[in-house]
N, C-alpha and C. Protein backbone atom coordinates (compact mmCIF):
# COMPACT_ATOMS: atom_id res chain seq x y z
N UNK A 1 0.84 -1.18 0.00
CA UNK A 1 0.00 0.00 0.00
C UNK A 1 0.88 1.24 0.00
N UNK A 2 0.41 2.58 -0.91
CA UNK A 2 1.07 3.71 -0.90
C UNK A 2 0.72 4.62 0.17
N UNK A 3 1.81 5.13 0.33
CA UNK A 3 1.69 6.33 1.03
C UNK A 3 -0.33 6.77 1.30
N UNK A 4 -0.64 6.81 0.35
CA UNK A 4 -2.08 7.58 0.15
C UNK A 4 -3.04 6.69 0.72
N UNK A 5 -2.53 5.41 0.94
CA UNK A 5 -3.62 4.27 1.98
C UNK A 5 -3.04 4.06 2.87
N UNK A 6 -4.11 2.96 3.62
CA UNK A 6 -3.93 2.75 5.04
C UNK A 6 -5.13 1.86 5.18
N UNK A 7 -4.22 0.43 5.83
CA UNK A 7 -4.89 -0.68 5.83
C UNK A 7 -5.31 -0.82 7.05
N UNK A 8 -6.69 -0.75 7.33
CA UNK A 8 -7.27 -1.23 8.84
C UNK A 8 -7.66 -1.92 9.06
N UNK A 9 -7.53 -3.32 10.45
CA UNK A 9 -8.46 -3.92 10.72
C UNK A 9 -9.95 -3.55 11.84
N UNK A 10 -10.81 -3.96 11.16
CA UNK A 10 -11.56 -2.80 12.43
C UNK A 10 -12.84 -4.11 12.92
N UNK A 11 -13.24 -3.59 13.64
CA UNK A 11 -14.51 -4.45 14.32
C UNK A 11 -15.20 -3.31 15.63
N UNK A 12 -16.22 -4.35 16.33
CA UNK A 12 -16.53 -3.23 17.46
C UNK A 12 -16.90 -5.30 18.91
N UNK A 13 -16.96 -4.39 19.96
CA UNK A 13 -17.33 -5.55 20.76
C UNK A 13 -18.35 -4.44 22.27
N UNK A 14 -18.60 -5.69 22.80
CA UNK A 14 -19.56 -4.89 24.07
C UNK A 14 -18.49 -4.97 25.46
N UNK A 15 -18.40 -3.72 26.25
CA UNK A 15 -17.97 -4.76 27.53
C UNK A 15 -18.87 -3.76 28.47
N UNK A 16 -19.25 -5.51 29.11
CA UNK A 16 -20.11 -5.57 29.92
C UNK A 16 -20.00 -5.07 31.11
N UNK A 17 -21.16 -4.71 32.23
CA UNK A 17 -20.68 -4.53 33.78
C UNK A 17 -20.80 -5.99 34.79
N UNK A 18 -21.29 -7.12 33.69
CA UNK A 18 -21.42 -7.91 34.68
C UNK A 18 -19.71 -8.77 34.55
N UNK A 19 -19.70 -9.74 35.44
CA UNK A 19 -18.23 -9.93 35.54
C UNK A 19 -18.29 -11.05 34.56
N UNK A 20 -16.60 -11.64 34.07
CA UNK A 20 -15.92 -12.25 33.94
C UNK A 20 -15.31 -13.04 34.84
N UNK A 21 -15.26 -14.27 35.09
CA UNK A 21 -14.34 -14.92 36.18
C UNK A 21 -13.58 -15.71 35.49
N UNK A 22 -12.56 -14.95 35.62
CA UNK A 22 -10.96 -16.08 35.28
C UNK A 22 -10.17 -17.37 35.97
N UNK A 23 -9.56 -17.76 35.86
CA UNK A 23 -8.53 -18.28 36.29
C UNK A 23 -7.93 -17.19 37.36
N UNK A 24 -7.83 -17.42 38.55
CA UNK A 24 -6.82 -15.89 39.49
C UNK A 24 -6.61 -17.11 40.95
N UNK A 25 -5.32 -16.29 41.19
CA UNK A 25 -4.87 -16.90 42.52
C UNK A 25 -5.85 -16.49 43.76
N UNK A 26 -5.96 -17.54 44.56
CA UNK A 26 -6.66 -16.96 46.06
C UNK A 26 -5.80 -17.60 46.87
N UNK A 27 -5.98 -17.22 48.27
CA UNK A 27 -5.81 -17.98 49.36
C UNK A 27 -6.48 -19.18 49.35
N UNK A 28 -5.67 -20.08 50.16
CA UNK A 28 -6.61 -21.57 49.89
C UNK A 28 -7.85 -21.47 51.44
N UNK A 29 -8.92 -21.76 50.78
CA UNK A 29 -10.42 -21.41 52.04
C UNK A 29 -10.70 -19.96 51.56
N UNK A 30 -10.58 -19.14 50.06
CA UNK A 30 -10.81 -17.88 50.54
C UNK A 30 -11.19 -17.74 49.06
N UNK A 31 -12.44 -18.44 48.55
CA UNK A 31 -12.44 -18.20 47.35
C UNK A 31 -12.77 -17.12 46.75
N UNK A 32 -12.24 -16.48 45.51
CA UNK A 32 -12.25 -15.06 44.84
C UNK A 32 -14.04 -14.60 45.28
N UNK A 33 -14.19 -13.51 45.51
CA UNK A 33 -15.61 -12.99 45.14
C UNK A 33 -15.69 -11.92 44.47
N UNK A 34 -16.59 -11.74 43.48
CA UNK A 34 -16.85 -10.28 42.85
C UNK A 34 -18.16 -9.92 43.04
N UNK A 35 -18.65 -8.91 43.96
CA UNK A 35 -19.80 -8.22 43.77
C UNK A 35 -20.95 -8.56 42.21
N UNK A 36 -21.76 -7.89 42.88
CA UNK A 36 -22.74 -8.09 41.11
C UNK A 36 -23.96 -7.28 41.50
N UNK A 37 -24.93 -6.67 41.13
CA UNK A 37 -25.57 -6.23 41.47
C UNK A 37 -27.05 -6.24 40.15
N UNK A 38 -27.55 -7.24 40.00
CA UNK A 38 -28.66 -6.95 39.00
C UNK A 38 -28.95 -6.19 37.58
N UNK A 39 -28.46 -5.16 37.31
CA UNK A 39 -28.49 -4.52 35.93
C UNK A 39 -27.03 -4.86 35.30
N UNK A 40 -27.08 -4.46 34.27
CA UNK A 40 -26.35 -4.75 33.19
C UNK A 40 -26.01 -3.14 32.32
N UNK A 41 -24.92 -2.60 32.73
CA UNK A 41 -24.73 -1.52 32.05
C UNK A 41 -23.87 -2.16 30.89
N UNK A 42 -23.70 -1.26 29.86
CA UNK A 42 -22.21 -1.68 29.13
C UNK A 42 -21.97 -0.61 28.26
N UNK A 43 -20.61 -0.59 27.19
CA UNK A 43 -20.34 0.44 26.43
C UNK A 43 -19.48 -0.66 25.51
N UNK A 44 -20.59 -0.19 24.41
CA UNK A 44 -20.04 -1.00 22.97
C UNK A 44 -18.88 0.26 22.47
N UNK A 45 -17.65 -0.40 21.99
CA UNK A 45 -16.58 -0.14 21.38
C UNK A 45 -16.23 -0.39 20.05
N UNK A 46 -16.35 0.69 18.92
CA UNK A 46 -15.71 0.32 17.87
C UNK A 46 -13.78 0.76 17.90
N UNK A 47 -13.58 -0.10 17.09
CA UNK A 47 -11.94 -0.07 17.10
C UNK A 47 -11.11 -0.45 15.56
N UNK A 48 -10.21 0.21 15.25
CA UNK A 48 -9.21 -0.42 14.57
C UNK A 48 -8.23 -0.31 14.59
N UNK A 49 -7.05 -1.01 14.15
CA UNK A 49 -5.90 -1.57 14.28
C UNK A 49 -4.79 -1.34 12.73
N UNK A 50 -3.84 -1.13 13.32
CA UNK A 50 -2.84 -0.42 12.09
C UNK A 50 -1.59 -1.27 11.95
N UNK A 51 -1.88 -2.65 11.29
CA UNK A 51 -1.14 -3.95 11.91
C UNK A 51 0.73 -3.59 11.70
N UNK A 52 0.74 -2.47 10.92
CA UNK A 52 2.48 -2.42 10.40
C UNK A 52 3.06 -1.39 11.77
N UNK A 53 1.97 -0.72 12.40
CA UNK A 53 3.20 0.49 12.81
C UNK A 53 1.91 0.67 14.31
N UNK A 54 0.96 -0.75 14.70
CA UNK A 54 0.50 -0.95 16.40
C UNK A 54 -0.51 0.59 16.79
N UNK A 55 -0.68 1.31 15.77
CA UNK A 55 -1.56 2.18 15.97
C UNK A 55 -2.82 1.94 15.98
N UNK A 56 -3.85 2.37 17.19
CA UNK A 56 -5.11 1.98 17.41
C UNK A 56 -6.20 3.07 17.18
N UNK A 57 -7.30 3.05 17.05
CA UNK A 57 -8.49 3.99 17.03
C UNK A 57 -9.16 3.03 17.61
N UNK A 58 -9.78 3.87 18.83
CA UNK A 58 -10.81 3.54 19.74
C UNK A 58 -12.60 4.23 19.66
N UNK A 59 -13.37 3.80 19.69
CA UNK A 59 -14.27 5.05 19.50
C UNK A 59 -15.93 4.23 20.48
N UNK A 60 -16.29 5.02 21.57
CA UNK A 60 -16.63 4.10 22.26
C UNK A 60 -18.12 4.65 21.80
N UNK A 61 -19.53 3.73 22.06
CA UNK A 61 -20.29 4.10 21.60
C UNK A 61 -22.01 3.55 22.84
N UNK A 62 -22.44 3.97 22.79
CA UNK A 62 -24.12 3.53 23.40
C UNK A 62 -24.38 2.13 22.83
N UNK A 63 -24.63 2.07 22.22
CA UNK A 63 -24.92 0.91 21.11
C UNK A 63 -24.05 0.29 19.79
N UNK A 64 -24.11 -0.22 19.21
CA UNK A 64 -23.29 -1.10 18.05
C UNK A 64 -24.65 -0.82 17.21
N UNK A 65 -24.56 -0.21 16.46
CA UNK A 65 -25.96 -0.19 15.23
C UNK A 65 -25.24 0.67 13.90
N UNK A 66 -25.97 0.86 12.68
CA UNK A 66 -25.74 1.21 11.78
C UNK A 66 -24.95 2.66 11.71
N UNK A 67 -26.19 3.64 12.70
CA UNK A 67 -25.60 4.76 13.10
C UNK A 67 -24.48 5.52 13.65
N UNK A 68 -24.24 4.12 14.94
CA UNK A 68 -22.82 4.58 15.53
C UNK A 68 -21.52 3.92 14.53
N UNK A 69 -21.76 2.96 13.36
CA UNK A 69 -20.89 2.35 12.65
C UNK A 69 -20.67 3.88 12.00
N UNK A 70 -21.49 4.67 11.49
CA UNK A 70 -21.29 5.53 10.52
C UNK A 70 -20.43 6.79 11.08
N UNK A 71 -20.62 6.93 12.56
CA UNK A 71 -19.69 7.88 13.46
C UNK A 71 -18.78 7.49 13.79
N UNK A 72 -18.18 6.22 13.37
CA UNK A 72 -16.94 5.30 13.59
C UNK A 72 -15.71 5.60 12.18
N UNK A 73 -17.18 5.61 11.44
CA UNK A 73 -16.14 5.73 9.93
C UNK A 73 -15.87 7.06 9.92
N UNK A 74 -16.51 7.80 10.38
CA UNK A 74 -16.16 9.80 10.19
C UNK A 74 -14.90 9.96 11.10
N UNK A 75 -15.06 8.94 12.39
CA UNK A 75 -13.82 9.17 13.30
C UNK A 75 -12.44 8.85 12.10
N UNK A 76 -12.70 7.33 11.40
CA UNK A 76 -11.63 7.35 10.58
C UNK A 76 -11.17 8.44 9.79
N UNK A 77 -12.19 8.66 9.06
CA UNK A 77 -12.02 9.60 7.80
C UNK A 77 -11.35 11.06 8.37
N UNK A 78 -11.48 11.15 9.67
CA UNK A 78 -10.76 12.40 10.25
C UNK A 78 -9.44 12.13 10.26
N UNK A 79 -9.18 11.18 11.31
CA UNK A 79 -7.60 10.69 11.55
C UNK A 79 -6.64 10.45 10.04
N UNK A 80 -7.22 9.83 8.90
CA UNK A 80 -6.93 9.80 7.57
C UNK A 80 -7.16 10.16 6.85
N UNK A 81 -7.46 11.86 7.04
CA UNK A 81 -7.93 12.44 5.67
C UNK A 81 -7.32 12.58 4.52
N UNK A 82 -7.71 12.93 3.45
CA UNK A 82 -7.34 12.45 2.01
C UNK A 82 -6.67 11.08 1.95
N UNK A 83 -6.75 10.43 2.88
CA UNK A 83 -6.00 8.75 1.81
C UNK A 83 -7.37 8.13 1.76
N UNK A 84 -7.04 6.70 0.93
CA UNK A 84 -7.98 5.37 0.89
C UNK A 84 -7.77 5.01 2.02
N UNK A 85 -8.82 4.53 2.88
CA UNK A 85 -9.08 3.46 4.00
C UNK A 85 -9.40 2.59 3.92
N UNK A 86 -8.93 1.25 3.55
CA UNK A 86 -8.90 0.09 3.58
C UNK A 86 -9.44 -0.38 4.41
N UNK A 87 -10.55 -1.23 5.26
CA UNK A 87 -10.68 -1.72 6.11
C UNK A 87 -11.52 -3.47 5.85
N UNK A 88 -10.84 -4.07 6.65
CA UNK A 88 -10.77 -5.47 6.77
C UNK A 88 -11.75 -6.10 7.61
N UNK A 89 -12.84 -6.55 7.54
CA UNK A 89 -13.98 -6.20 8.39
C UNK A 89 -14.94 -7.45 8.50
N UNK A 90 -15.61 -8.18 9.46
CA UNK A 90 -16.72 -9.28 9.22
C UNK A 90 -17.71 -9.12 8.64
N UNK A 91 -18.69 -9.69 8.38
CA UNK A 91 -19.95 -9.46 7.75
C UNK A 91 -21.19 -9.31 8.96
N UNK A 92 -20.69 -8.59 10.04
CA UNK A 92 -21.68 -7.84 10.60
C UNK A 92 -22.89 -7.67 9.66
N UNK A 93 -24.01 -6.94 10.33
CA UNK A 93 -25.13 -7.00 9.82
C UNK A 93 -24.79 -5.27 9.35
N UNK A 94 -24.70 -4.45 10.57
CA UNK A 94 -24.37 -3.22 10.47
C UNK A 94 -23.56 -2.90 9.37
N UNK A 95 -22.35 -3.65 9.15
CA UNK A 95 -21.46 -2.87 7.77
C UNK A 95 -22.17 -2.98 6.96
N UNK A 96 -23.32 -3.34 6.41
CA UNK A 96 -23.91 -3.64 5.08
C UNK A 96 -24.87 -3.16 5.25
N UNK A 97 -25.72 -2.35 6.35
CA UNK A 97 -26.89 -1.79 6.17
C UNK A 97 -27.05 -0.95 5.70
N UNK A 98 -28.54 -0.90 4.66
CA UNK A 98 -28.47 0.30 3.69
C UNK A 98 -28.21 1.83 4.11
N UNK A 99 -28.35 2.28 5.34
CA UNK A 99 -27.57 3.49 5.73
C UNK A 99 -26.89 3.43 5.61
N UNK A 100 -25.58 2.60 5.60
CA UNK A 100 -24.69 2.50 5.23
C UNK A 100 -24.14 2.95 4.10
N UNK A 101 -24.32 1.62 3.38
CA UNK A 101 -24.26 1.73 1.75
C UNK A 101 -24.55 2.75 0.98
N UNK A 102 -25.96 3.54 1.36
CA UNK A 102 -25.87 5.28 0.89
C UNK A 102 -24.98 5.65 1.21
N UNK A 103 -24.82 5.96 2.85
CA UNK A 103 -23.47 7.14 2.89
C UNK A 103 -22.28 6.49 2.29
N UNK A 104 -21.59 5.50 1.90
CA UNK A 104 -20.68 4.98 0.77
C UNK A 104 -20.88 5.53 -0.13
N UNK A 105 -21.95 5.45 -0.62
CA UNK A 105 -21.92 5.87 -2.40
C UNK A 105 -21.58 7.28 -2.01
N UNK A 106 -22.41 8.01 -1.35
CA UNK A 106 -22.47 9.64 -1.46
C UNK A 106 -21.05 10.23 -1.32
N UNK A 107 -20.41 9.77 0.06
CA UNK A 107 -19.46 10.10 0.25
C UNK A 107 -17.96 9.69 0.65
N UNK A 108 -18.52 7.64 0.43
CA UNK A 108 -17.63 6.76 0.44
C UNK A 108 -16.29 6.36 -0.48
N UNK A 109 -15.68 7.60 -1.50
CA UNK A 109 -14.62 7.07 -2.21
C UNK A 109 -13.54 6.86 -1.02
N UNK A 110 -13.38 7.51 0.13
CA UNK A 110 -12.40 7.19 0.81
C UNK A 110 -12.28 6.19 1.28
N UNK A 111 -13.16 4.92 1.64
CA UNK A 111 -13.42 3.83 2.13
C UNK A 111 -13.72 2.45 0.86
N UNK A 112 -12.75 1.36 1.47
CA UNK A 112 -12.56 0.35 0.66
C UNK A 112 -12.74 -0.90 1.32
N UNK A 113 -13.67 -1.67 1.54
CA UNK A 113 -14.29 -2.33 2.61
C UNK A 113 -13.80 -4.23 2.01
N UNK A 114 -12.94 -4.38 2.72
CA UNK A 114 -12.56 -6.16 2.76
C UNK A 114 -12.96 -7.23 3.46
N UNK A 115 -13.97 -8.00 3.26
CA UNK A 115 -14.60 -8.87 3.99
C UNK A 115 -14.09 -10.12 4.16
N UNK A 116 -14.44 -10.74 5.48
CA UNK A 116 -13.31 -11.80 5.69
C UNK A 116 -14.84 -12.63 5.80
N UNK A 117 -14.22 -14.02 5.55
CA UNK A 117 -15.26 -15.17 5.21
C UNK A 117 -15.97 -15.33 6.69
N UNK A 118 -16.78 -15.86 6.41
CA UNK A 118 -18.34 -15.94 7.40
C UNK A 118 -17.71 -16.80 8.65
N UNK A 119 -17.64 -16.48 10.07
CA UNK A 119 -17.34 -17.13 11.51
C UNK A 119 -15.50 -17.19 11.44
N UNK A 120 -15.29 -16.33 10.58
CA UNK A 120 -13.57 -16.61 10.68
C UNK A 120 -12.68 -15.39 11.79
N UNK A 121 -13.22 -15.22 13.01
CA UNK A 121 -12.90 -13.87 14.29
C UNK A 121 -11.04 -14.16 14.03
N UNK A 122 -10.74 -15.84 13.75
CA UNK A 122 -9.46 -15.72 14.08
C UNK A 122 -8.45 -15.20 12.81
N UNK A 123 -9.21 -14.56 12.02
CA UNK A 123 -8.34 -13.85 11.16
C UNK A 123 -8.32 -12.55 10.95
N UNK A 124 -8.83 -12.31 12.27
CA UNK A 124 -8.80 -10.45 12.06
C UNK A 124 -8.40 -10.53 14.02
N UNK A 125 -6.65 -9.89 13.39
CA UNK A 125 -6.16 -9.37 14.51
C UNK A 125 -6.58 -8.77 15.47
N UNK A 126 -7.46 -8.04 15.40
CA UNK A 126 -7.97 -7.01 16.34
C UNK A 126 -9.02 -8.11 17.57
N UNK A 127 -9.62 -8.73 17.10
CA UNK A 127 -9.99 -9.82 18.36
C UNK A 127 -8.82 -10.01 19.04
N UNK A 128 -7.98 -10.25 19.09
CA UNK A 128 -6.79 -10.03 20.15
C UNK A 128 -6.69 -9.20 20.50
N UNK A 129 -6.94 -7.54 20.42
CA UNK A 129 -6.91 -6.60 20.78
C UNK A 129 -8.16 -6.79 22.21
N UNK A 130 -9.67 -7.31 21.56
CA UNK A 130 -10.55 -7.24 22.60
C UNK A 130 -10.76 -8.55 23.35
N UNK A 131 -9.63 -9.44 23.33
CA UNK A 131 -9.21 -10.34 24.42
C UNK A 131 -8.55 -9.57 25.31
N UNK A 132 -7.51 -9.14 24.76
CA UNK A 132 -6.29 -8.15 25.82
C UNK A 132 -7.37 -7.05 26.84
N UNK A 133 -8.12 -6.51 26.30
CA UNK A 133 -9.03 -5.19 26.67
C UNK A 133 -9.62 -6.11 27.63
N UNK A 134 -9.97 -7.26 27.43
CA UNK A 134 -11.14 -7.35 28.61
C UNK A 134 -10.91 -8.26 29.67
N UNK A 135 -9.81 -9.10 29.22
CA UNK A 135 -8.60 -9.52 30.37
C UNK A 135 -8.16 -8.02 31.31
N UNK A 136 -7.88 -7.10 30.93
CA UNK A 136 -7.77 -6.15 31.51
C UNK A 136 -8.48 -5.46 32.42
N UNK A 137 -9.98 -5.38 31.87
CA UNK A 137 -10.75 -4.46 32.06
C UNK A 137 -12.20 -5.11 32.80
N UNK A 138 -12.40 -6.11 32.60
CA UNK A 138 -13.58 -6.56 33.34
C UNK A 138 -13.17 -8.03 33.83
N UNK A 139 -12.28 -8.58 33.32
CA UNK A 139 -12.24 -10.28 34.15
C UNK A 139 -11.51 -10.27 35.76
N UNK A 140 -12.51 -10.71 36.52
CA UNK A 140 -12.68 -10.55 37.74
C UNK A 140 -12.69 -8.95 38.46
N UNK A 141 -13.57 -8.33 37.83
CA UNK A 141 -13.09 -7.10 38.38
C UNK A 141 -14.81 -6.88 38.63
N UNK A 142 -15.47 -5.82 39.37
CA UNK A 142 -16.61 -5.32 39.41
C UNK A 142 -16.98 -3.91 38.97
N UNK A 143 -17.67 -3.56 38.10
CA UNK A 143 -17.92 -1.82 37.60
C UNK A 143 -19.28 -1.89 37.77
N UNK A 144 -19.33 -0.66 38.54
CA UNK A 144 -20.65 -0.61 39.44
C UNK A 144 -21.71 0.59 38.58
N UNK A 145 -21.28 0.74 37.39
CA UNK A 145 -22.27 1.50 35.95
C UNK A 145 -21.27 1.86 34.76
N UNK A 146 -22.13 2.50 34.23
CA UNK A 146 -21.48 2.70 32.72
C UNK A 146 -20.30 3.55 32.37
N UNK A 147 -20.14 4.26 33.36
CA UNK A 147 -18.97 5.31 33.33
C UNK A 147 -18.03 4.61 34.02
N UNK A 148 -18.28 4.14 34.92
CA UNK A 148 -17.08 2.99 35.66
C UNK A 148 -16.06 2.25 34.55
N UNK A 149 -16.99 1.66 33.71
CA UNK A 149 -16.63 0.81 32.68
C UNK A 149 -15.69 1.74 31.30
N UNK A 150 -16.47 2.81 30.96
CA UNK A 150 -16.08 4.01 30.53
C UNK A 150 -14.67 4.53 31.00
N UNK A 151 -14.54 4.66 32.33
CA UNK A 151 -12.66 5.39 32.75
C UNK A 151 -11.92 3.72 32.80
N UNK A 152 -12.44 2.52 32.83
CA UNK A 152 -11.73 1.49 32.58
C UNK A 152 -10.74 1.40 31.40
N UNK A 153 -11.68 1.63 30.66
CA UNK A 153 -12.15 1.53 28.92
C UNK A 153 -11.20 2.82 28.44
N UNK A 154 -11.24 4.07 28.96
CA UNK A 154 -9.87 5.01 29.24
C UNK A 154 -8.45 4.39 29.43
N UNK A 155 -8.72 4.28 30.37
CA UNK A 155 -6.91 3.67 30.94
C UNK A 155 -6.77 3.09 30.00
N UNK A 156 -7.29 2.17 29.86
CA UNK A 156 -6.30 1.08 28.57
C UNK A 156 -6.48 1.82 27.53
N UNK A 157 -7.19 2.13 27.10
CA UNK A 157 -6.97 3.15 25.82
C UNK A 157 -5.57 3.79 25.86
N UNK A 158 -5.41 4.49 26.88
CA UNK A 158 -4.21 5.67 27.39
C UNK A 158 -3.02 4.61 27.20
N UNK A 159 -2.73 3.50 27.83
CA UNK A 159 -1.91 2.44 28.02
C UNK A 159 -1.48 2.05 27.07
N UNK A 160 -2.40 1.29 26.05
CA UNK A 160 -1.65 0.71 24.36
C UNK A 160 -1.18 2.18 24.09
N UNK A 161 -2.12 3.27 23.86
CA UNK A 161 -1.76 4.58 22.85
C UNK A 161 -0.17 4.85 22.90
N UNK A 162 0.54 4.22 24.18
CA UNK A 162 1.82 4.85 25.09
C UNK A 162 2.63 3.39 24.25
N UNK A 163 2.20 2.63 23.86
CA UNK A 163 2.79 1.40 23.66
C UNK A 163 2.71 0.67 22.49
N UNK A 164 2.78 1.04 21.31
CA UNK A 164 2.37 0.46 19.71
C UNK A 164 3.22 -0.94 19.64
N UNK A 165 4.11 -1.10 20.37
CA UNK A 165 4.86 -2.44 20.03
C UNK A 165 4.23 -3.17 20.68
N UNK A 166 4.08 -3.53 21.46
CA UNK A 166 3.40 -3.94 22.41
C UNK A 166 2.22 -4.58 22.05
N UNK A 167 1.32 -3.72 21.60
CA UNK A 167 0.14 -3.84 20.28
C UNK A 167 0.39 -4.73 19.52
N UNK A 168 1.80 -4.43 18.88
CA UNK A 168 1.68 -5.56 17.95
C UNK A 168 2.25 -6.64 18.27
N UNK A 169 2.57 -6.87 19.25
CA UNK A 169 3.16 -8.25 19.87
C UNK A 169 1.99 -9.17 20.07
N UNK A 170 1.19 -8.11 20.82
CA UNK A 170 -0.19 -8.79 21.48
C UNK A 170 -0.93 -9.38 20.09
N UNK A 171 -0.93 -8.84 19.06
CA UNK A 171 -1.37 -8.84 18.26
C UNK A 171 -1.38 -10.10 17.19
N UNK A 172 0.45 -10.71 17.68
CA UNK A 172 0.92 -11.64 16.86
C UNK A 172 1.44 -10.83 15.48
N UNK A 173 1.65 -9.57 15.12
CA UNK A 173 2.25 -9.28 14.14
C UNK A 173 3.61 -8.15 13.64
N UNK A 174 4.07 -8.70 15.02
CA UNK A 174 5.29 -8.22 15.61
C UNK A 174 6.80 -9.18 14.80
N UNK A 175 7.89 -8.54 14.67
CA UNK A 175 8.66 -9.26 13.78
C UNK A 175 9.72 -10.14 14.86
């Protein structure tokens, strides 16, 4: 790819307020506990991944729907203005919805959309990205609402941003 593109892998995922329970050390007689409390907040995350040089875009959202896909792609189209954006992507329902597909035609030459075959998560790097995130961020941990989850969902943001190799180690596409 030239100078004038830029290949992304992108996706989005949910993280939840209810817990994750891992694998974690305890005292022996003292088994782990995590709070819980009845509702279910969360904050769906779109993201992509810049597999040559560990650069991330984060873009956190209310929901995962057509609409916030389309405020995902404007986030791109900012960070990369004037090049092609390549992006490498599942067959979500959302990438293909006709809101979509209008705003493509209208104002989609910057966007070049690569679909990876149907149930294949393990070929788009960035699922390692939202293993790492939620090993981090919610397994065994308790967030007591949506903003909790939100300054979680911060830090690590702040954390890779400080760390692109790292990224791509996690990533598996580290040399």
């Amino acid at each position: 790819m030239g100078s004038d593109s830029v290949l992304l892998y992108i996706d989005e995922t949910h993280i939840r307020s209810y817990h994750v329970l891992r694998t974690t050390w305890s005292e022996v007689g003292h088994q782990k506990q995590v709070p819980t409390f009845g509702h279910h907040a969360h904050v769906s995350l779109f993201g992509a991944v810049h597999v040559h040089d560990g650069e991330t875009v984060l873009h956190p959202a209310g929901a995962a729907n057509a609409t916030t896909f389309l405020d995902f792609l404007r986030v791109l189209k900012e960070r990369y203005p004037d090049r092609l954006i390549v992006l490498v992507l599942d067959n979500a329902r959302i990438h293909h919805a006709k809101m979509v597909r209008e705003c493509l035609r209208e104002e989609g030459q910057c966007f070049h959309f690569l679909s990876l075959p149907p149930y294949s998560p393990q070929l788009n790097p960035i699922e390692r990205l939202w293993k790492w995130l939620k090993d981090t961020v919610i397994a065994n941990v308790f967030h007591k609402d949506r903003n909790d989850i939100a300054q979680a969902i911060a830090r690590f943001v702040d954390y890779i941003h400080e760390r692109p190799e790292e990224v791509l180690q996690r990533l598996g596409c580290a040399a």
